[in-house]
Protein backbone atom coordinates (compact mmCIF):
# COMPACT_ATOMS: atom_id res chain seq x y z
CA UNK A 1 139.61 37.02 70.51
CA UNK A 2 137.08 39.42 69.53
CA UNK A 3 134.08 40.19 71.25
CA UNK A 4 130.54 38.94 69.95
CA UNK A 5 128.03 41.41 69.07
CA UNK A 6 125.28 39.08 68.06
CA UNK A 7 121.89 40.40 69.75
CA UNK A 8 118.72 38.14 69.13
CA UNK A 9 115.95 39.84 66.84
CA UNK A 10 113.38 39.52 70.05
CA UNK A 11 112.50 39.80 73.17
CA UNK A 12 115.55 38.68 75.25
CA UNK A 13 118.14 40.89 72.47
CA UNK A 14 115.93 43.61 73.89
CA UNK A 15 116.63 42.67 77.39
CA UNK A 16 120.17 42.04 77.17
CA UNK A 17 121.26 45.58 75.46
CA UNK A 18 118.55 47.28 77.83
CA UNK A 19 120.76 45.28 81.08
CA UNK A 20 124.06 46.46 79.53
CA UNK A 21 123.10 50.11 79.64
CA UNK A 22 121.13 49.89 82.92
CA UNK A 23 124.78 49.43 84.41
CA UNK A 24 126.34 52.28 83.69
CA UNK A 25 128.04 53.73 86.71
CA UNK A 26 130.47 56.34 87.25
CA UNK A 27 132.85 53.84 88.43
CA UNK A 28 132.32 51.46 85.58
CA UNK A 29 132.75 54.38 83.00
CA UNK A 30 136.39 55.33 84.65
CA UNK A 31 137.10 52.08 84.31
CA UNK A 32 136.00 52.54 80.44
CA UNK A 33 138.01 55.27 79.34
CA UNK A 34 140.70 53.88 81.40
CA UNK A 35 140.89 50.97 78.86
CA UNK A 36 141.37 52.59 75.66
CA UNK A 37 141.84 56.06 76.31
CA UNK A 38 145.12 57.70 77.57
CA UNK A 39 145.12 61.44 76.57
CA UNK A 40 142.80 64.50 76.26
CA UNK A 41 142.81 64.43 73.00
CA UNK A 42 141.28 60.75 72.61
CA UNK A 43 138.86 61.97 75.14
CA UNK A 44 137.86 64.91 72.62
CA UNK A 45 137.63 62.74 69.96
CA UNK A 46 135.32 60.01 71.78
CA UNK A 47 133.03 62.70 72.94
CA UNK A 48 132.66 64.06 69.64
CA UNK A 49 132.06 60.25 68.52
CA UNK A 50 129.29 60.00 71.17
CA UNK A 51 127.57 63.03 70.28
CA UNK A 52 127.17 62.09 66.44
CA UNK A 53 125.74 58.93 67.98
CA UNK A 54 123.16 60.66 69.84
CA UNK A 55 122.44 62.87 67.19
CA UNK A 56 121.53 59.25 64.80
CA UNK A 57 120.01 57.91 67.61
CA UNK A 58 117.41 61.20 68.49
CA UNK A 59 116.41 60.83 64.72
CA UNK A 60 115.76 56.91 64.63
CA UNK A 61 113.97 57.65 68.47
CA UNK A 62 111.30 60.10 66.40
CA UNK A 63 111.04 57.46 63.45
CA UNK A 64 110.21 54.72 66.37
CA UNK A 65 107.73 56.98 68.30
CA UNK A 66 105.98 57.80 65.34
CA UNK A 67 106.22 54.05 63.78
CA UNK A 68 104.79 52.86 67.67
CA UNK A 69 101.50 55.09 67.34
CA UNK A 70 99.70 53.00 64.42
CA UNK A 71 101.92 49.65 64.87
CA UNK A 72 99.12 47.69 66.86
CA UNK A 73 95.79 49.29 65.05
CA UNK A 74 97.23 48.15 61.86
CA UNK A 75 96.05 44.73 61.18
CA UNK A 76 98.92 44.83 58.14
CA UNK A 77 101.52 46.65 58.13
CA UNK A 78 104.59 47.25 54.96
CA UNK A 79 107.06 46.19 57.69
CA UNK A 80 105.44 42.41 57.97
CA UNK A 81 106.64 40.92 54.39
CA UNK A 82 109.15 38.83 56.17
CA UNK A 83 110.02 39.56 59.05
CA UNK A 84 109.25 39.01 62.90
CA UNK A 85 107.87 41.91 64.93
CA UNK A 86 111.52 41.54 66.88
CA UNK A 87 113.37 41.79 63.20
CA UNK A 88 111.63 45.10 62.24
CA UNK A 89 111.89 46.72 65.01
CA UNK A 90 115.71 46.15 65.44
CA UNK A 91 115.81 47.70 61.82
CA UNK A 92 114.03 50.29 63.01
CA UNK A 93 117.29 50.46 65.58
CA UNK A 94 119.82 50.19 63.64
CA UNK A 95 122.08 53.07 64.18
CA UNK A 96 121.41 52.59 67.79
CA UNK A 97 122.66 49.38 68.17
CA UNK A 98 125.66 50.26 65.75
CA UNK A 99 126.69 53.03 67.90
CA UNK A 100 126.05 51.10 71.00
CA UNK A 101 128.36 48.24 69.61
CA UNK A 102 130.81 50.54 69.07
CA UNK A 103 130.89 51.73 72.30
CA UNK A 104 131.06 49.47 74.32
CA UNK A 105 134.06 47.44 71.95
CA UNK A 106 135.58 51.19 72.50
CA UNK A 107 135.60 50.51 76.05
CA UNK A 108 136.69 47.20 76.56
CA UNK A 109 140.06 45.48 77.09
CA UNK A 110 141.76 43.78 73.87
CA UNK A 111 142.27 40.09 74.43
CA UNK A 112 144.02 38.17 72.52
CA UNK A 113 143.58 34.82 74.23
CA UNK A 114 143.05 31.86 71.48
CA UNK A 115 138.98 30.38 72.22
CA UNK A 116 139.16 26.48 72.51
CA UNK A 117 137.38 24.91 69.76
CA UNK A 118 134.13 24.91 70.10
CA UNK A 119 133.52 27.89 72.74
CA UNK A 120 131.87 30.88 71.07
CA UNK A 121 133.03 33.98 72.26
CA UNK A 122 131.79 36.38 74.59
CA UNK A 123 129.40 39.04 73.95
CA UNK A 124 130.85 42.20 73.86
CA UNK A 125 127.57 43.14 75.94
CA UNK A 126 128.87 41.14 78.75
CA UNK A 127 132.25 42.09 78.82
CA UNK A 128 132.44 45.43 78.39
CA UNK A 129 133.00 47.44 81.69
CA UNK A 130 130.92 49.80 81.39
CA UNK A 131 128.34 46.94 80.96
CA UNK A 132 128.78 43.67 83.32
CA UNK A 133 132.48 43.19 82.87
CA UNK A 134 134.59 43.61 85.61
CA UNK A 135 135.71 47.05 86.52
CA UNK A 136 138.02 48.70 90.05
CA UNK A 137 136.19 51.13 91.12
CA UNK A 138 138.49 54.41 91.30
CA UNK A 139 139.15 55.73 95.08
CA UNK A 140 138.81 59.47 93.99
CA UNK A 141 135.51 58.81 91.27
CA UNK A 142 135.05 61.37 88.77
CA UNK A 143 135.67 64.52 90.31
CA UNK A 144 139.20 63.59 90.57
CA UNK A 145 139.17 64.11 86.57
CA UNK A 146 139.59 66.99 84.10
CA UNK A 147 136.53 68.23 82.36
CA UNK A 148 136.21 66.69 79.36
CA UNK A 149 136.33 63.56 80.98
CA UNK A 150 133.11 64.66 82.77
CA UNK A 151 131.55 65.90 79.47
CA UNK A 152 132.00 62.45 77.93
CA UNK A 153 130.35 60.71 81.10
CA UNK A 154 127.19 62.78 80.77
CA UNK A 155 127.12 62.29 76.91
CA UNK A 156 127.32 58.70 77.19
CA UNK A 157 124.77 58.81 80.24
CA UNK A 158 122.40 60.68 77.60
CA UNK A 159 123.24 58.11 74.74
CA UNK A 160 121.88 55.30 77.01
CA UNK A 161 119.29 56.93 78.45
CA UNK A 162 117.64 57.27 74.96
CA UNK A 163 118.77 54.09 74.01
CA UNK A 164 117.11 52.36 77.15
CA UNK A 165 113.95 54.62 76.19
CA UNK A 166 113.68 53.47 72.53
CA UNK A 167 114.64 49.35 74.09
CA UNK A 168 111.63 50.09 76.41
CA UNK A 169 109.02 51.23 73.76
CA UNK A 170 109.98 48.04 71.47
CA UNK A 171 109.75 45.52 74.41
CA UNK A 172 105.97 47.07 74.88
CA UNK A 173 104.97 47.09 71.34
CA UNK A 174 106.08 43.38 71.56
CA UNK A 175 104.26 43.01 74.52
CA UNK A 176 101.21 45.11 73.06
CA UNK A 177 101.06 42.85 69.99
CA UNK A 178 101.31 39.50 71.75
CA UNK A 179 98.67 40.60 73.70
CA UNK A 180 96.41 41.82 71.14
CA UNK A 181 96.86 38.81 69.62
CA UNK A 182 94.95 37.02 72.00
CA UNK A 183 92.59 39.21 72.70
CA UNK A 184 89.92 38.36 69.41
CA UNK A 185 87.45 41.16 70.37
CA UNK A 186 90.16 43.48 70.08
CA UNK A 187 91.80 41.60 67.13
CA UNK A 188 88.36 41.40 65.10
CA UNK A 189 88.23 45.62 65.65
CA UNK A 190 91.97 46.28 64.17
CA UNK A 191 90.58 43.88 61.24
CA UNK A 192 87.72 45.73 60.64
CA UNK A 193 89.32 49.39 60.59
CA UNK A 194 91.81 47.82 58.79
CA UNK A 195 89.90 46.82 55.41
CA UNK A 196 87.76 50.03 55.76
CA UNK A 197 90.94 51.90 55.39
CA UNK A 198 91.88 49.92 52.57
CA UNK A 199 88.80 49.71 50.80
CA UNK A 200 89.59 52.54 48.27
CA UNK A 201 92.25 50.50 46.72
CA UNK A 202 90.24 47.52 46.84
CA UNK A 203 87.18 49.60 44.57
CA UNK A 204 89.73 50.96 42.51
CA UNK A 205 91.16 47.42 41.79
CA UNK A 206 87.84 45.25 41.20
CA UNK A 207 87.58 47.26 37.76
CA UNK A 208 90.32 45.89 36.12
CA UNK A 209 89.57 42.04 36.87
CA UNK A 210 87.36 40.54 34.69
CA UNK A 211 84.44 38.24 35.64
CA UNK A 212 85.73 35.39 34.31
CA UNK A 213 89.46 35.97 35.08
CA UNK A 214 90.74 33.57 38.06
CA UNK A 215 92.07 34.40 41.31
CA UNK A 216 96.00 35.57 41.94
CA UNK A 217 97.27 33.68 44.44
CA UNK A 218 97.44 35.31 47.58
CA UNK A 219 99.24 34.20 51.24
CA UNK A 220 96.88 35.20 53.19
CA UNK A 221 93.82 33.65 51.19
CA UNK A 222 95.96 30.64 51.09
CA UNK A 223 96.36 30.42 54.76
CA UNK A 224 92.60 31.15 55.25
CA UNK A 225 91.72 28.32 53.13
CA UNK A 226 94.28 26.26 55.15
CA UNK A 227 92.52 27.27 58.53
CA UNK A 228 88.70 26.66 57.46
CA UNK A 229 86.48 29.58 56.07
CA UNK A 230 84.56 28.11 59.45
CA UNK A 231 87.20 29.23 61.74
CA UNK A 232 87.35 32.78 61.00
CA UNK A 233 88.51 34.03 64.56
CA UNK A 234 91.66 31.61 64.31
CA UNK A 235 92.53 32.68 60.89
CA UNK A 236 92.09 36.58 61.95
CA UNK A 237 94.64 35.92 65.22
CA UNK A 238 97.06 34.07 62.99
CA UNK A 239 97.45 36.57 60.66
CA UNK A 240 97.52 39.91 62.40
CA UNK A 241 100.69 41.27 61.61
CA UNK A 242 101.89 37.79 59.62
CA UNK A 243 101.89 39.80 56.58
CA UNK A 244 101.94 43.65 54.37
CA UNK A 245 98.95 46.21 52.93
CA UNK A 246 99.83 44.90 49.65
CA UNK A 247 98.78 40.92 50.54
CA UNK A 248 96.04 42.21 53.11
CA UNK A 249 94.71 44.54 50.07
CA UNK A 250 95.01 41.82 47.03
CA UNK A 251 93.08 39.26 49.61
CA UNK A 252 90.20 41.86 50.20
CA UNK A 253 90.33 42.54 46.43
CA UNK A 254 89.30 38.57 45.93
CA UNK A 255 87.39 37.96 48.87
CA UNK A 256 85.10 41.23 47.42
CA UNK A 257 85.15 39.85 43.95
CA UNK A 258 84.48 35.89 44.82
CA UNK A 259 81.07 37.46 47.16
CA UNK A 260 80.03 39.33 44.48
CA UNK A 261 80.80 36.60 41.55
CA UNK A 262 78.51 34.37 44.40
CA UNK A 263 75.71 36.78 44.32
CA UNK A 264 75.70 36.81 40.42
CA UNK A 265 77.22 40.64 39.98
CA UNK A 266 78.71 40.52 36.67
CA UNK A 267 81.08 43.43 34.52
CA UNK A 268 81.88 46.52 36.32
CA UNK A 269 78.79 46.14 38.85
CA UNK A 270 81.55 45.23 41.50
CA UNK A 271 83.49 48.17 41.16
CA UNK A 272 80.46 50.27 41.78
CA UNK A 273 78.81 47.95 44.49
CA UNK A 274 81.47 45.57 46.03
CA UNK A 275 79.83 46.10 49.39
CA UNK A 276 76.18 46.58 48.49
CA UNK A 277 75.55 43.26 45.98
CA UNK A 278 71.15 43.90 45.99
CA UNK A 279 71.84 47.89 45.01
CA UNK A 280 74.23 46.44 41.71
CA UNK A 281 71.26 44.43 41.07
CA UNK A 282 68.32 46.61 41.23
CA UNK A 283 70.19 49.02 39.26
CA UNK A 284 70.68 46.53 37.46
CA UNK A 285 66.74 45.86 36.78
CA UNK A 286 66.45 49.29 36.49
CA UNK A 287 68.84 50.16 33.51
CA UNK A 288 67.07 47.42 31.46
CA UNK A 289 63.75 49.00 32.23
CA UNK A 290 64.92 52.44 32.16
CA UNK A 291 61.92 53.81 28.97
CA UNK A 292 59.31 52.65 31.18
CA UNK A 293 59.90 55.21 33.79
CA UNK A 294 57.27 57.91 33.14
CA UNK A 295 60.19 60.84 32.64
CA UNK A 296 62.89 58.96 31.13
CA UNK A 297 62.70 60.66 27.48
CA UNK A 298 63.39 64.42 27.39
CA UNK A 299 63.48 66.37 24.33
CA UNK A 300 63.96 65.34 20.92
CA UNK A 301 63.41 61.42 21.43
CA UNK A 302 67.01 61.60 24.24
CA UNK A 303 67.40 60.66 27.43
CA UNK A 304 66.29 63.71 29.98
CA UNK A 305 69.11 64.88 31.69
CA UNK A 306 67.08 65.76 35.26
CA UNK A 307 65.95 61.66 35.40
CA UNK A 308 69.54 60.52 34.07
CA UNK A 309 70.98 62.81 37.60
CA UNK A 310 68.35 61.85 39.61
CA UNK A 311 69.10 57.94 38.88
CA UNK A 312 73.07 59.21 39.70
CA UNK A 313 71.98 60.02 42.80
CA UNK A 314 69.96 56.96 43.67
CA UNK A 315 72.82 54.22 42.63
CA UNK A 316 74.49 55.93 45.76
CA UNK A 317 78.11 56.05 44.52
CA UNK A 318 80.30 58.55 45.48
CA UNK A 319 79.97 61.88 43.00
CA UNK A 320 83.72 61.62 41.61
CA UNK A 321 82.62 58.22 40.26
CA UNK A 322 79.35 59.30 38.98
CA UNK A 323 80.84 59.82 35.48
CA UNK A 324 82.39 56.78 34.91
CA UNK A 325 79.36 54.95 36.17
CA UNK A 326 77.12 56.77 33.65
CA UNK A 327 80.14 56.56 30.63
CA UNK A 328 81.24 52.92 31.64
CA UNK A 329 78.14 51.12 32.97
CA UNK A 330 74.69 53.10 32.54
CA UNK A 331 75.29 53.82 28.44
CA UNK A 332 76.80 50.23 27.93
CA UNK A 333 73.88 49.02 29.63
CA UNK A 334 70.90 51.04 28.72
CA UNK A 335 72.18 50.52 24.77
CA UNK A 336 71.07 47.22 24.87
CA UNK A 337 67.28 47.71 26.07
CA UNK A 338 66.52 51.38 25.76
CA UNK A 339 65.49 52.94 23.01
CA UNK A 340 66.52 56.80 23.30
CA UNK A 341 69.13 58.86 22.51
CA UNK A 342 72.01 59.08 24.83
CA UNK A 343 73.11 62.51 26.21
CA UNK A 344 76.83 63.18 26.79
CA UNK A 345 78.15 63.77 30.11
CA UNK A 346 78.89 67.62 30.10
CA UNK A 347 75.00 67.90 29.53
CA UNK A 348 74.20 65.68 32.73
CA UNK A 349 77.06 67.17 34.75
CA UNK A 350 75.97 70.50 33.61
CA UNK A 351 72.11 69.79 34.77
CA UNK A 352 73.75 68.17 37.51
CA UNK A 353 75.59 71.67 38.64
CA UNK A 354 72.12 73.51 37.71
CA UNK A 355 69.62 71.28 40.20
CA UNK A 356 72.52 71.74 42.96
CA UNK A 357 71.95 75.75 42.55
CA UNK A 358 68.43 75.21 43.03
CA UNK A 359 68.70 73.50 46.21
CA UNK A 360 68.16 69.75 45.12
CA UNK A 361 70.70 67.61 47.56
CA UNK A 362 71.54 64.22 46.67
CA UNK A 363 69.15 62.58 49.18
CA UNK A 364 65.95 64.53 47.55
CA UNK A 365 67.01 64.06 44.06
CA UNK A 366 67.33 60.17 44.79
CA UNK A 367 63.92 60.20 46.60
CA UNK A 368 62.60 61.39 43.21
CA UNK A 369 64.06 58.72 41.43
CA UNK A 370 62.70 56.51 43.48
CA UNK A 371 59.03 57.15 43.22
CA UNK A 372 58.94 56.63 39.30
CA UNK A 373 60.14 53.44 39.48
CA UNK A 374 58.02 51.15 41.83
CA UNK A 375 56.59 49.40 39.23
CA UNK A 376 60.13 48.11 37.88
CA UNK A 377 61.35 46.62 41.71
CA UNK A 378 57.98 45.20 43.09
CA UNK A 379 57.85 43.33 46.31
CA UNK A 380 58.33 40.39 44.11
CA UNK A 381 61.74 41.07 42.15
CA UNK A 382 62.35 42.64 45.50
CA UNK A 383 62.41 39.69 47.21
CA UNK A 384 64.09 37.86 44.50
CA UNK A 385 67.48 39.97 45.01
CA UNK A 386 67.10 39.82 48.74
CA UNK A 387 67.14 35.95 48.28
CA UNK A 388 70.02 35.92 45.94
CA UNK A 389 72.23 38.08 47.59
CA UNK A 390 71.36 36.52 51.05
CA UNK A 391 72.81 33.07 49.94
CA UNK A 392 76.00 33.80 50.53
């Protein structure tokens, strides 16, 4: 018969391994190495064994410490594909528990007693002496031993010790997540800090979908759909931690492009604007008025490069992106109503560089931009984009 070393992927696997190396005792451990071991140089060789278990197990204890600090702020995490909160963090243990296996078969008594059909066999967790298995205690203890038997008492003490430490830390973080779970204040927070984390993936995506192109499908939108767009605190506590950045990300990705689809953004307006639908459209109203404005034509019948950075400025996207925003949406744009002569972009990022030496910052130069062009958003378009982007 050989021992089971099953251990549950949850709470009570936790429990049981943490019991089995809560009971280590100087007696039970004599009553280990009695077992199996019969000279020095077994003793040697066990100790050397147990130290290149502690030496995996210190390494998979920093991974888990580290892995514990951002487990329960992240809303999705890469280790939620598939698996239960109890399955990743036993991979997370998986030396440990090899090496405490191991061990503990090390230590306990062969038997080679036939099971009756039927009866599974016993954990090797339970019979083990140094665990709960039955043990004599020794009349001299320890001290009556040589030294290396001593050394291999306080290695394995050590081994469990940071075993018991790194059993402790998962049963919180299962605890932890249960409890934020059901606590929806808390839950609607980790959501929140969760898709403004992610929403630089989310801008970068949104350009290469186009208007008309459907919807992946997506888990998590699925399950959404499943719960009622109604019931948005159930959905939130359902999925927290039910699946990985890439689902949570694609979902956001849809969610951001179905909003702005609602509120009538068209091309690349919701790369530029996924979270700010009434700026996409009075820039918008602006490109296709652009010659009205009072300074739009420079010199030679072009564009004038201080209006083109000051309108940069004012569309309030982040400078890295200001060139593809001119390239891929103001020129595209502006050809189809304007009139003037483009400029190309090292002359506006050039003029751009020259009004920064000057002392222009981004919040004066789109204050200028916006005083030449009140007559193109009056109160009444104004409150036509309001309405539209309110709807939804």
């Amino acid at each position: 018969m050989r021992y089971k070393t099953i251990v549950e992927h949850d709470q009570s696997g936790i429990e049981m391994v943490q019991n089995a190396v809560d009971n280590l005792l100087e007696e039970r451990f004599i009553e280990g190495i009695r077992t199996k071991h019969h000279t020095i140089d077994e003793i040697f060789e066990t100790t050397e064994m147990v130290c290149m278990y502690q030496h995996r197990m210190n390494v998979e204890a920093r991974r888990l410490t580290k892995f514990s600090k951002n487990f329960i702020r992240q809303y999705a995490t890469d280790n939620n594909q598939c698996f239960s909160t109890g399955d990743v963090l036993f991979q997370k243990l998986r030396s440990t528990m090899k090496s405490l296996k191991e061990l503990f078969h090390k230590t306990s008594k062969i038997d080679r007693r036939q099971l009756p059909e039927g009866v599974s066999a016993p954990s090797v967790f339970e019979k083990s002496p140094m665990a709960k298995g039955d043990y004599s205690p020794d009349v001299f203890g320890i001290e009556s031993f040589p030294k290396p038997v001593k050394n291999l008492y306080f290695a394995i003490d050590q081994l469990f010790n940071t075993a018991n430490s790194m059993l402790i830390l998962c049963g919180e973080m299962i605890k932890a997540e249960e409890e934020t779970r059901n606590d929806i204040d808390r839950v609607r927070q980790i959501y929140k800090e969760s898709c403004e984390e992610m929403m630089a993936a989310v801008k970068a995506a949104t350009a290469f979908i186009a208007p008309s192109q459907d919807f992946p499908e997506n888990a998590m939108e699925k399950q959404r759909e499943r719960i009622g767009v109604k019931n948005e605190d159930e959905f939130l506590k359902r999925a927290y931690h039910n699946y990985n950045k890439e689902v949570m990300t694609q979902f956001l990705i849809i969610r951001a492009l179905r909003e702005a689809r609602n509120d009538g953004l068209v091309g690349r307006e919701p790369d530029f604007w996924y979270n700010n639908h009434s700026k996409a459209l009075m820039v918008r109203k602006v490109i296709e008025n652009f010659d009205t404005i009072s300074c739009a034509e420079g010199q030679k019948g072009k564009l004038c490069s201080d209006t083109v950075v000051e309108f940069l400025k004012w569309c309030d996207v982040p400078e890295e992106k200001e060139s593809e925003l001119y390239k891929k949406h103001f020129i595209p744009n502006y050809q189809k109503y304007g009139k003037l002569k483009e400029l190309g972009w090292n002359t506006i990022s050039g003029q751009r560089k020259y009004l920064k030496d000057q002392g222009e910052t981004n919040q004066s130069l789109a204050a200028k931009f916006e005083r030449y062009i009140g007559h193109i958003l009056t109160d009444e378009v104004m409150k036509e984009i309001n309405k539209a982007t309110k709807q939804n």
